[in-house]
C-alpha atoms as a PDB file:
ATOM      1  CA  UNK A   1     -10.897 -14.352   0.231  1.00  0.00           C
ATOM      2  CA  UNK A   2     -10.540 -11.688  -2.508  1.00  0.00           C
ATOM      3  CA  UNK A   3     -11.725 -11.551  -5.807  1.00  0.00           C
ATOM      4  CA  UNK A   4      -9.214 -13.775  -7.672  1.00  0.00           C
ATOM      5  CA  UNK A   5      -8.909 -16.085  -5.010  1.00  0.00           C
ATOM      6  CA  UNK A   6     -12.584 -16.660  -5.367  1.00  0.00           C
ATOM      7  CA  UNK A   7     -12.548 -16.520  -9.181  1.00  0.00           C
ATOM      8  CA  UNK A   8     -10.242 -18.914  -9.868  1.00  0.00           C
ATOM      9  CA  UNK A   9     -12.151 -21.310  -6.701  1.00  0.00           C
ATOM     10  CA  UNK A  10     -15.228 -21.126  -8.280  1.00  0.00           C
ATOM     11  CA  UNK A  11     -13.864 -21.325 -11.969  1.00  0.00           C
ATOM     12  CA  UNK A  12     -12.237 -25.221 -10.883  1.00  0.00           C
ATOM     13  CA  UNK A  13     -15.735 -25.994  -9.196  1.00  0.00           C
ATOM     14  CA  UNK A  14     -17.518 -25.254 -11.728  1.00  0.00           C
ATOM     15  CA  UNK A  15     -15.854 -25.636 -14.558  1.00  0.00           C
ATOM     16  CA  UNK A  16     -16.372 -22.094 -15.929  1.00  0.00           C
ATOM     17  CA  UNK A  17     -15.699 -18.704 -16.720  1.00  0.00           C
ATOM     18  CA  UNK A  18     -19.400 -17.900 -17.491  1.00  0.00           C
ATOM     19  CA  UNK A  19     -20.993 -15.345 -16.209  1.00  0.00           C
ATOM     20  CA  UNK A  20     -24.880 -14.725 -16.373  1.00  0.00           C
ATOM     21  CA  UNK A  21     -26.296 -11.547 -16.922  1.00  0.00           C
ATOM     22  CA  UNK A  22     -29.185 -10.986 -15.162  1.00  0.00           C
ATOM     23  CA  UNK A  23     -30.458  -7.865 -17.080  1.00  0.00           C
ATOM     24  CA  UNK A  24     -34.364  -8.611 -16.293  1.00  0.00           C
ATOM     25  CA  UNK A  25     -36.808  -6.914 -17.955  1.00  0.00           C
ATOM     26  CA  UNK A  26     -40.688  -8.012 -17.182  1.00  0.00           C
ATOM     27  CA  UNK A  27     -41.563  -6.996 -20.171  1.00  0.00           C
ATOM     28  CA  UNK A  28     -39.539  -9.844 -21.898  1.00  0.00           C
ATOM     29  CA  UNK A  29     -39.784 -12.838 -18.959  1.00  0.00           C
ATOM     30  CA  UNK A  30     -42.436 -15.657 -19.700  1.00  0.00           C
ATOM     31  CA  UNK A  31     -45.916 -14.950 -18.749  1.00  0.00           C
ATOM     32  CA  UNK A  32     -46.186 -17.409 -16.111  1.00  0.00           C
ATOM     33  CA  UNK A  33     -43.698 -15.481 -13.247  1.00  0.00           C
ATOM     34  CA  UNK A  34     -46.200 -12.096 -13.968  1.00  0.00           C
ATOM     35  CA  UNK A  35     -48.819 -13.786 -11.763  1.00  0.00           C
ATOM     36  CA  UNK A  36     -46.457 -13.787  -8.821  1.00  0.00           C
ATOM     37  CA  UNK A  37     -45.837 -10.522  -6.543  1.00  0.00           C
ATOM     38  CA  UNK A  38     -42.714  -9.871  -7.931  1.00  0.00           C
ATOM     39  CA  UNK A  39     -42.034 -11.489 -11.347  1.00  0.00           C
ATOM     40  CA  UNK A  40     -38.431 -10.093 -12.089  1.00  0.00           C
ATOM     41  CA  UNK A  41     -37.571 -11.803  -8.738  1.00  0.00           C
ATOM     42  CA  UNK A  42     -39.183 -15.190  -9.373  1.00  0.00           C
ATOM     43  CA  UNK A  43     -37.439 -15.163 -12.753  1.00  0.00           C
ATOM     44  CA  UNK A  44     -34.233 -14.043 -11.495  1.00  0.00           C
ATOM     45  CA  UNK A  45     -34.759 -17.293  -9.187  1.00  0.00           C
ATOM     46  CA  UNK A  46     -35.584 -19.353 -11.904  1.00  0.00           C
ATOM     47  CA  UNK A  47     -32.431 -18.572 -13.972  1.00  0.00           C
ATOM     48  CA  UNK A  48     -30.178 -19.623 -10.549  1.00  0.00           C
ATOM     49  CA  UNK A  49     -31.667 -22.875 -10.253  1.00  0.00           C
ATOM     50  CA  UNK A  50     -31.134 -23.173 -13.449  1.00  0.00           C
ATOM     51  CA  UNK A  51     -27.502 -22.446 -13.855  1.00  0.00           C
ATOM     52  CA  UNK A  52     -25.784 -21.888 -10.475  1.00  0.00           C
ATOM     53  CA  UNK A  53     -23.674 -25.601 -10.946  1.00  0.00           C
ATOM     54  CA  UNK A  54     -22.905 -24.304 -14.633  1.00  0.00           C
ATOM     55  CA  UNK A  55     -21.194 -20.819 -14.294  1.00  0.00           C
ATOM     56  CA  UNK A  56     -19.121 -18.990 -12.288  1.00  0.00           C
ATOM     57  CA  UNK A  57     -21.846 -16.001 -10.792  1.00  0.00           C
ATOM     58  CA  UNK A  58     -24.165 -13.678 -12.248  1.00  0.00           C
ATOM     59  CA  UNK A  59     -23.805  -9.601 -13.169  1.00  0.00           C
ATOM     60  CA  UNK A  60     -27.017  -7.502 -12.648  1.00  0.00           C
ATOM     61  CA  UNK A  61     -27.089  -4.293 -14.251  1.00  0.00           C
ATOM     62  CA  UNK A  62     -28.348  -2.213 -12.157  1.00  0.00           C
ATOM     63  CA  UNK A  63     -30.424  -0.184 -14.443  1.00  0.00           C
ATOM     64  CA  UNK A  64     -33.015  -2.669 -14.771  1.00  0.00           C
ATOM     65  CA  UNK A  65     -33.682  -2.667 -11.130  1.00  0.00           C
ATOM     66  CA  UNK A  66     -33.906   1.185 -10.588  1.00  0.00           C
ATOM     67  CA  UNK A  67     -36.322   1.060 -13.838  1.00  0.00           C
ATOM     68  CA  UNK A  68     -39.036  -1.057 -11.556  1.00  0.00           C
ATOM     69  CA  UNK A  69     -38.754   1.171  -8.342  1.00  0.00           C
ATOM     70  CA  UNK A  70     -39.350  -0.208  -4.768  1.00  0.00           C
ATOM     71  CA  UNK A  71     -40.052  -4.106  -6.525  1.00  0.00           C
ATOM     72  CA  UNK A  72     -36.606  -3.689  -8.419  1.00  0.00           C
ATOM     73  CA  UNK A  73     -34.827  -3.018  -5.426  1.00  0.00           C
ATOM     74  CA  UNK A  74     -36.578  -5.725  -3.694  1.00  0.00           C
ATOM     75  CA  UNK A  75     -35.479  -7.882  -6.270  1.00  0.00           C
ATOM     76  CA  UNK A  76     -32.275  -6.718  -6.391  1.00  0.00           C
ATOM     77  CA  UNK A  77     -31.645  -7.586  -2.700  1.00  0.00           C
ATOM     78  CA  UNK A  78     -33.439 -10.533  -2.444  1.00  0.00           C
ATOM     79  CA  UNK A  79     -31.700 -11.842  -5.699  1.00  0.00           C
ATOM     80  CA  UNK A  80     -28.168 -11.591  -4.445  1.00  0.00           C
ATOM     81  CA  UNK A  81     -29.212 -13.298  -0.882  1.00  0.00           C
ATOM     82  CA  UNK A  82     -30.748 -16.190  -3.544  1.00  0.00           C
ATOM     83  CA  UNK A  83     -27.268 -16.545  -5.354  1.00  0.00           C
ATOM     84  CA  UNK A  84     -25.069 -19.051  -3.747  1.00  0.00           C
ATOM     85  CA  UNK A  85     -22.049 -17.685  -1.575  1.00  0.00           C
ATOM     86  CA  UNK A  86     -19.556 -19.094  -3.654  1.00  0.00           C
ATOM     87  CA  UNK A  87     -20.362 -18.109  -6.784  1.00  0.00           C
ATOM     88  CA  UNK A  88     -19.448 -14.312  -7.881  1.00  0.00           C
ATOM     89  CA  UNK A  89     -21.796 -11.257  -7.934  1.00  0.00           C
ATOM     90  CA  UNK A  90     -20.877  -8.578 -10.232  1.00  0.00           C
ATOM     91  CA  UNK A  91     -22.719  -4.901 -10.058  1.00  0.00           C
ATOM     92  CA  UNK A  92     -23.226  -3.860 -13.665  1.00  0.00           C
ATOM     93  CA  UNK A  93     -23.730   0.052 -12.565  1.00  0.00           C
ATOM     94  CA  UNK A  94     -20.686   2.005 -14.159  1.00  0.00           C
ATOM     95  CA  UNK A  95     -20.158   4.283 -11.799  1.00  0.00           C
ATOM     96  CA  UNK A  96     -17.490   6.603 -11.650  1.00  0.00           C
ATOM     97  CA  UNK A  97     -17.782   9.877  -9.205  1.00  0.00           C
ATOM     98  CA  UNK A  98     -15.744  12.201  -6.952  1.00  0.00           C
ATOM     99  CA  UNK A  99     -14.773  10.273  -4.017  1.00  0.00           C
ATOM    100  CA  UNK A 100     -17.311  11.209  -1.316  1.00  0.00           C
ATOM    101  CA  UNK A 101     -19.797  10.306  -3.591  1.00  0.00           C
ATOM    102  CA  UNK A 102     -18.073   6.784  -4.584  1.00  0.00           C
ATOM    103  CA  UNK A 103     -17.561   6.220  -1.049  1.00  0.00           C
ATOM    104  CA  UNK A 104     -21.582   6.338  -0.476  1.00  0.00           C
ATOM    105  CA  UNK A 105     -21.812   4.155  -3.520  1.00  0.00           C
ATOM    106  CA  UNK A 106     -19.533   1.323  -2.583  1.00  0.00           C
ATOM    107  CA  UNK A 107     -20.983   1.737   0.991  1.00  0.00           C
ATOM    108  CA  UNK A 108     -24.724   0.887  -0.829  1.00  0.00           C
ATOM    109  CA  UNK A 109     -23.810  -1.748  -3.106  1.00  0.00           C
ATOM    110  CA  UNK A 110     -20.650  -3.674  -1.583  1.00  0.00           C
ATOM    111  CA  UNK A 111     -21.370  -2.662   1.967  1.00  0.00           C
ATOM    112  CA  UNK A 112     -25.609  -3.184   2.326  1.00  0.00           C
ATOM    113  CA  UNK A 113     -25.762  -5.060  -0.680  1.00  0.00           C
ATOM    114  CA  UNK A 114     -23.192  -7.602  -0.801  1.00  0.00           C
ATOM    115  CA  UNK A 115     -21.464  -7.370  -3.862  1.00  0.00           C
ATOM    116  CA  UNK A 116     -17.778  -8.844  -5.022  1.00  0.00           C
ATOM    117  CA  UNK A 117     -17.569  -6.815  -7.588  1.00  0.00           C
ATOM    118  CA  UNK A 118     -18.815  -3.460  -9.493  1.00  0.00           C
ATOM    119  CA  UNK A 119     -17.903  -1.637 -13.035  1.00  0.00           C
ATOM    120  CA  UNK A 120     -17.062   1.910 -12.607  1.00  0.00           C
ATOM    121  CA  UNK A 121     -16.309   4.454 -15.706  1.00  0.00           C
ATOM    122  CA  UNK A 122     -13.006   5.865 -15.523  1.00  0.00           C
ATOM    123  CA  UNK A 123     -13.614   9.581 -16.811  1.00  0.00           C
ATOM    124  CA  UNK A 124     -13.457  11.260 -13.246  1.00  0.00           C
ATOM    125  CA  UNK A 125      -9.837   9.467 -12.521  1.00  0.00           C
ATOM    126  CA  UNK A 126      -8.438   7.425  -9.638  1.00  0.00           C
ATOM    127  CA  UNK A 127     -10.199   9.289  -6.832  1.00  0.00           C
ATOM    128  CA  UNK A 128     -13.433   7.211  -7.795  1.00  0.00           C
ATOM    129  CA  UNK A 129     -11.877   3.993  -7.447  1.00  0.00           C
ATOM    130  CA  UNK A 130     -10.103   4.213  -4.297  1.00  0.00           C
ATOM    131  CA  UNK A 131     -13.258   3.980  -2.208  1.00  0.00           C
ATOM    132  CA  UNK A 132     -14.250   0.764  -3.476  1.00  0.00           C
ATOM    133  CA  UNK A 133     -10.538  -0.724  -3.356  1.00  0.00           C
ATOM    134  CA  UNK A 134     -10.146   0.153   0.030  1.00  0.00           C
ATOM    135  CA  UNK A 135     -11.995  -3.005   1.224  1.00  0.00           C
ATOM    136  CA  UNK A 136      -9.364  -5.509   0.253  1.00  0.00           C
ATOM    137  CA  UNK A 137     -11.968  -8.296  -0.464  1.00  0.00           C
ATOM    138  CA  UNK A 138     -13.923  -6.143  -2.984  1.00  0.00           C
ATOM    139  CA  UNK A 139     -13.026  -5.738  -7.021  1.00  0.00           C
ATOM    140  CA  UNK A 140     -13.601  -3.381  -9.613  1.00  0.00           C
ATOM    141  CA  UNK A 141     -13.936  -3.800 -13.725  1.00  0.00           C
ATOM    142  CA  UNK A 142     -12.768  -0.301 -14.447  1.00  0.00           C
ATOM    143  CA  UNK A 143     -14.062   0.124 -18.329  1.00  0.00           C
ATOM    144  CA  UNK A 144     -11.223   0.091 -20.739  1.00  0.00           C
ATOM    145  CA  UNK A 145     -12.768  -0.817 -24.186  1.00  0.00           C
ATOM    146  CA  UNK A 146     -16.211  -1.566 -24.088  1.00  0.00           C
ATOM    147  CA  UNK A 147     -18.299  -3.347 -26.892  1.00  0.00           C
ATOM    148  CA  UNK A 148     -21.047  -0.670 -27.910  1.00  0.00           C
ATOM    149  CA  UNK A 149     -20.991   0.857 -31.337  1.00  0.00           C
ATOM    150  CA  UNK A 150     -19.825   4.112 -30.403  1.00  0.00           C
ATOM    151  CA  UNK A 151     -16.412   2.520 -27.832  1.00  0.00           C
ATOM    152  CA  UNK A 152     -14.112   4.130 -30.455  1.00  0.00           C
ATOM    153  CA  UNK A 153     -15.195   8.286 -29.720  1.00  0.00           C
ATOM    154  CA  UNK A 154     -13.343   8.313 -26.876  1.00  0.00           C
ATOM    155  CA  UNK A 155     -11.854   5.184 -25.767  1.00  0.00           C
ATOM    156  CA  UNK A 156      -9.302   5.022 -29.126  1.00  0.00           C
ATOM    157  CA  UNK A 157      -8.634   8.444 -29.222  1.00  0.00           C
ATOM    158  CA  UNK A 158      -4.942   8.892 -29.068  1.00  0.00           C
ATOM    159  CA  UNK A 159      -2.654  10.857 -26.699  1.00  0.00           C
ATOM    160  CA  UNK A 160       0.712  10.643 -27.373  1.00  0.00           C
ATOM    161  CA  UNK A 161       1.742   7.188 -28.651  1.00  0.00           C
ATOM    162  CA  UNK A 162      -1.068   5.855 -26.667  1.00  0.00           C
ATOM    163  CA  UNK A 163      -4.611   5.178 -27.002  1.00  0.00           C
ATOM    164  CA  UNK A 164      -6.604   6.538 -24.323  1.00  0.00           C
ATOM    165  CA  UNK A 165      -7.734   3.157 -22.926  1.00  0.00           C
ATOM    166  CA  UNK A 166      -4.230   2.413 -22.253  1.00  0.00           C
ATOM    167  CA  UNK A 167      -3.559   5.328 -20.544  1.00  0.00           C
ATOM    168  CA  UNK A 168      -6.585   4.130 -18.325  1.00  0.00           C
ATOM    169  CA  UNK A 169      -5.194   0.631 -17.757  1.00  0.00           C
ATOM    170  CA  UNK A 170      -1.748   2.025 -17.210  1.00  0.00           C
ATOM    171  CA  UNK A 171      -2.798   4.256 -14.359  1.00  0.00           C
ATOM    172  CA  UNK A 172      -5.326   2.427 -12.498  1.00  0.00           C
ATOM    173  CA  UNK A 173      -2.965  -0.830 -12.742  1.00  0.00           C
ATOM    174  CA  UNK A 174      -0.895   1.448 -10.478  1.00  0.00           C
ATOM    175  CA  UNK A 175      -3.962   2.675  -8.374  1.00  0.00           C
ATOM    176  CA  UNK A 176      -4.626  -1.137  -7.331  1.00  0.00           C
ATOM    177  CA  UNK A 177      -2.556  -4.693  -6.900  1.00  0.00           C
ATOM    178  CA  UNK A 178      -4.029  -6.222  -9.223  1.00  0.00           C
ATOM    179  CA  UNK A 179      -5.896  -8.278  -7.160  1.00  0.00           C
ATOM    180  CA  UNK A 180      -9.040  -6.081  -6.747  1.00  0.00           C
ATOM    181  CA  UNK A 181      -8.831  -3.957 -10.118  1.00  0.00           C
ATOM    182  CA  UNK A 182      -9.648  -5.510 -13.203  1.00  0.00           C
ATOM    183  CA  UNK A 183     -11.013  -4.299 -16.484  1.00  0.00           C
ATOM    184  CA  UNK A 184     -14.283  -4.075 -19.378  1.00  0.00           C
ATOM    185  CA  UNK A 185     -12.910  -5.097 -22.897  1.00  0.00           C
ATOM    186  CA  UNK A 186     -15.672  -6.198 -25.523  1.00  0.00           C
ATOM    187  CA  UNK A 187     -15.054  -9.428 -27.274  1.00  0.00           C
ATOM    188  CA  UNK A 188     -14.863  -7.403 -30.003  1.00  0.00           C
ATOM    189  CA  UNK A 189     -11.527  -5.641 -29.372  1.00  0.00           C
ATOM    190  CA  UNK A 190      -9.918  -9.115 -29.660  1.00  0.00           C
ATOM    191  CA  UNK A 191      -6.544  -8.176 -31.091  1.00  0.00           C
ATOM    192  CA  UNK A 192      -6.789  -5.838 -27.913  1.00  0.00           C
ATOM    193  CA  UNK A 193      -7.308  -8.654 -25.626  1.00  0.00           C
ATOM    194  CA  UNK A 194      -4.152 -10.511 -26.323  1.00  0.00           C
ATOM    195  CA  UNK A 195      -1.735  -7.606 -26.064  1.00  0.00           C
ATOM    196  CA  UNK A 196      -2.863  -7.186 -22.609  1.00  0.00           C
ATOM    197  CA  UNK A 197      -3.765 -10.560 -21.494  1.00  0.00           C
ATOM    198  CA  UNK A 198      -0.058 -10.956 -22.730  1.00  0.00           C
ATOM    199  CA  UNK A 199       1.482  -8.829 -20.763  1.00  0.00           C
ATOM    200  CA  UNK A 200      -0.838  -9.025 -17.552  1.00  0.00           C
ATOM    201  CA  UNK A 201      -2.395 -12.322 -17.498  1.00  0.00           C
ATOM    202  CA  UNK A 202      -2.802 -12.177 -13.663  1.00  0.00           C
ATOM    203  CA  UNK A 203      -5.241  -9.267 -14.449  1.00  0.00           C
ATOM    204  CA  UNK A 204      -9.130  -9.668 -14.037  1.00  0.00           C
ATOM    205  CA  UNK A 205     -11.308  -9.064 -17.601  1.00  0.00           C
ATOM    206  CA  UNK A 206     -15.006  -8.882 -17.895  1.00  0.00           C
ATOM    207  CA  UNK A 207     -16.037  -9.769 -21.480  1.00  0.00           C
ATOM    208  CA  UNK A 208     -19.225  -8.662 -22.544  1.00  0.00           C
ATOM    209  CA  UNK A 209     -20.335  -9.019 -26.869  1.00  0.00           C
ATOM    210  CA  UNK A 210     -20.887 -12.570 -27.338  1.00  0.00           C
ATOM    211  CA  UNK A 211     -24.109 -13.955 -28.005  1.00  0.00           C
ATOM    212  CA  UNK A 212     -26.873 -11.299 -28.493  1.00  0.00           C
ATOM    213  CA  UNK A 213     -24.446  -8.624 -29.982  1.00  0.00           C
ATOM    214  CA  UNK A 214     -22.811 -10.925 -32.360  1.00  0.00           C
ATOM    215  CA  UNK A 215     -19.012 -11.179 -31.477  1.00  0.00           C
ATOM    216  CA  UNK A 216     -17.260 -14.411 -32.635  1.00  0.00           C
ATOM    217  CA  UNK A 217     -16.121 -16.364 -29.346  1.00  0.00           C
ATOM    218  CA  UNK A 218     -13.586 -19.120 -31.197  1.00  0.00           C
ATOM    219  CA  UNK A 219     -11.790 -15.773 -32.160  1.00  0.00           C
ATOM    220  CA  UNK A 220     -11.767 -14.235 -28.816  1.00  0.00           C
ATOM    221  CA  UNK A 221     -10.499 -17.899 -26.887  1.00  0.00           C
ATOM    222  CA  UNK A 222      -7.746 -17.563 -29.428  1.00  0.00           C
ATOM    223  CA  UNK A 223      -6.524 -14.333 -28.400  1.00  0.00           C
ATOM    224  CA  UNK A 224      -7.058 -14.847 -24.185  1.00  0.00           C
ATOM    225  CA  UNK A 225      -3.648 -15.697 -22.591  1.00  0.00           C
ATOM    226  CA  UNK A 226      -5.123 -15.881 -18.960  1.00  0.00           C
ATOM    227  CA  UNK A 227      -7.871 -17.737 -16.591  1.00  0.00           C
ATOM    228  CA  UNK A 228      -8.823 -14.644 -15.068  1.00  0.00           C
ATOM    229  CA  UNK A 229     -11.479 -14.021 -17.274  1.00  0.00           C
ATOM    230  CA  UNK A 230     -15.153 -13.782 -16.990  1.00  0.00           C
ATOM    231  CA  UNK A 231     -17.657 -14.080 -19.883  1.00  0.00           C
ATOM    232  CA  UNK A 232     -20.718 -12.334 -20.206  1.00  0.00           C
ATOM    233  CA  UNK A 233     -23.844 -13.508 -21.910  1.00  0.00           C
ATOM    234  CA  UNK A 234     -27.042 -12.241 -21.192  1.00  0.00           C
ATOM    235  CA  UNK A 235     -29.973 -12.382 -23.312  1.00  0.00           C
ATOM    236  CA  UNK A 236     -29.319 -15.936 -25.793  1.00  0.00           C
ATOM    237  CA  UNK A 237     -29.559 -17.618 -21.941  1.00  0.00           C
ATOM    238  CA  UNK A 238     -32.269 -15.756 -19.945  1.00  0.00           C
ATOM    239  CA  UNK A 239     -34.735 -15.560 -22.694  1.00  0.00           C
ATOM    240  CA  UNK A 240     -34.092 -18.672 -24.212  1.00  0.00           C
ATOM    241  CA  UNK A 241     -37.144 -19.708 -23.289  1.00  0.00           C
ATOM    242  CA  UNK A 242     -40.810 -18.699 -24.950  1.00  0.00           C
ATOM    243  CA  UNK A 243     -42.996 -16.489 -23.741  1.00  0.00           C
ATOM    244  CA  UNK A 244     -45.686 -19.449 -23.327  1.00  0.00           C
ATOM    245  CA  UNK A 245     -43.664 -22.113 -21.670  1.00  0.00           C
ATOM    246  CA  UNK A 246     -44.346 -23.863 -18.220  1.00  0.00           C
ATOM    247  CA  UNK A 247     -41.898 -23.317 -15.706  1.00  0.00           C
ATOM    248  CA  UNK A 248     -40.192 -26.677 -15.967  1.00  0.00           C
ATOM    249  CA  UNK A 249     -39.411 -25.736 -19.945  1.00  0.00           C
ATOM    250  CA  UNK A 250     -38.239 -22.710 -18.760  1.00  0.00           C
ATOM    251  CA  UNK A 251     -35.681 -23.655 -16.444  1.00  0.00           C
ATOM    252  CA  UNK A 252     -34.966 -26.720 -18.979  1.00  0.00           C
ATOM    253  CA  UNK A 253     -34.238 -24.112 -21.733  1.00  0.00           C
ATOM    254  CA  UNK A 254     -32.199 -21.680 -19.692  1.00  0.00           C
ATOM    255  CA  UNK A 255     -29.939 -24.417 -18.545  1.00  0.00           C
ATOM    256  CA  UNK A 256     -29.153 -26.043 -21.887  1.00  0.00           C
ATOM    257  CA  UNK A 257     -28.543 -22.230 -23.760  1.00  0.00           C
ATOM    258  CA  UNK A 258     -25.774 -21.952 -20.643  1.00  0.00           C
ATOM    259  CA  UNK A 259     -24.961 -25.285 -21.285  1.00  0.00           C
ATOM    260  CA  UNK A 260     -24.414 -24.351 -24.680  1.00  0.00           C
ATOM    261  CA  UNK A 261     -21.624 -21.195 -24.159  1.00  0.00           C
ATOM    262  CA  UNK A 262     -20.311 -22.584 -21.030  1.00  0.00           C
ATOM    263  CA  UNK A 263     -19.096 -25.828 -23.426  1.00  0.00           C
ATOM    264  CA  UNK A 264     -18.344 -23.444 -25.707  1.00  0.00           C
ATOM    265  CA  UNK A 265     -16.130 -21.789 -23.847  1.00  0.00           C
ATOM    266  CA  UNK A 266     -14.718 -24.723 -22.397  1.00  0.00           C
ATOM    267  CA  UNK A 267     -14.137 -26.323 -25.891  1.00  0.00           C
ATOM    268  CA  UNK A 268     -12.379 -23.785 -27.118  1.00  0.00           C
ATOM    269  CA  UNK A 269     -10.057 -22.938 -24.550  1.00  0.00           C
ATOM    270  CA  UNK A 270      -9.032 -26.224 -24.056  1.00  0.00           C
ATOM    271  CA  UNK A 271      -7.971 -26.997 -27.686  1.00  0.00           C
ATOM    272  CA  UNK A 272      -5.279 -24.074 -27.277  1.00  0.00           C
END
């Protein structure tokens, strides 16, 4: 089953487009999970049980994991063997290298690791795509424009009659079917969304920008003309909870702030 397929499976199970960001940082998890061997794992568990019937997978940014050394890749692995088969896994790790070194990096993460999906930076061109596309049943969110402050330095510079990210979704739309290349565009670039939505609505996006940074999400359902998107919230779910809670608040608090976007989401889309 490819990436698509899958989405739009798990999108009709579930009813959602949510994803979960699982950007863990022990430093900001309730106290209780620190008394346990490996408390970014045990919370990462905690957050599934919590939302697994409610979403549609879960994207771990990689960076948080490589911060906590041999326990972060521990709970890396052991997180992704915890998260239900049918739900998507998306590698936050924006990579983007020359294609002997992308071909050891799709090898680690969709390969070893298990994987559906990964972000990769398009600065270096096609050649560090093609590794990861080559396995048919894999996907990549190329970044086109993302939803940090500084997006516009490079990402709306112009060349020719075109902004740069178009150039990039031009030539990578090429590079793949469609079916395993999708792209990043911030909910924030929402005029942005609908132009291409409108014209390829059979093309994958990963949202990030609502929630914790702010973005308006009636305004972005008003501009999506597709189902094959995925929206990422992160922080307003995971750490929903307080730092003193018992595990039963927890879990009770992480599930009603997905609650909360998923119908959101749902709400919105629906009154289109």
């Amino acid at each position: 089953m490819n990436f698509i397929s899958k989405l739009s499976s798990i999108r009709k199970k579930n009813q959602s487009n949510l994803i979960v960001g699982l950007d863990t940082d022990p430093l900001k998890i309730p106290d209780v999970f620190h008394s346990s061997e490996n408390p970014a794992l045990e919370f990462n568990k905690a957050v599934i049980d919590s939302t697994k019937d409610i979403c549609a997978g879960y994207k771990l940014n990689v960076a948080f994991y490589e911060n906590l050394e041999e326990k972060g890749v521990q709970a890396l692995r052991e997180t992704l063997r915890y998260i239900p088969e049918d739900l998507l896994t998306i590698c936050d790790a924006k990579r983007g290298d020359l294609d002997n070194s992308a071909e050891n990096y799709a090898s680690v993460y969709f390969d070893k690791l298990g994987f559906d999906s990964i972000t990769i930076s398009p600065y270096m061109g096609t050649d560090s795509v093609i590794p990861f596309i080559k396995r048919k049943d894999k996907h990549v969110f190329v970044l086109a424009l993302t939803s940090n402050r500084s997006s516009s330095d490079f990402e709306l510079l112009k060349s020719g009659d075109k902004y740069l990210y178009q150039h990039v979704t031009e030539k990578f739309l090429q590079t793949g079917d469609g079916k395993n290349i999708g792209f990043v565009f911030g909910a924030n670039y929402v005029s942005e969304i609908s132009d291409f939505t409108s014209s390829h609505p059979e093309v994958s996006l990963l949202i990030p920008g609502i929630g914790a940074q702010g973005n308006d999400l009636d305004e972005l359902m008003n501009n999506l003309n597709s189902d094959n998107f995925l929206i990422n919230s992160s922080r307003d779910i995971i750490y929903a909870a307080g730092k003193d809670d018992d595990p039963d608040l927890i879990k009770e608090k992480i599930r009603t702030a997905a609650l909360r976007v998923n119908e959101n989401i749902n709400g919105k889309r629906n009154r289109k």
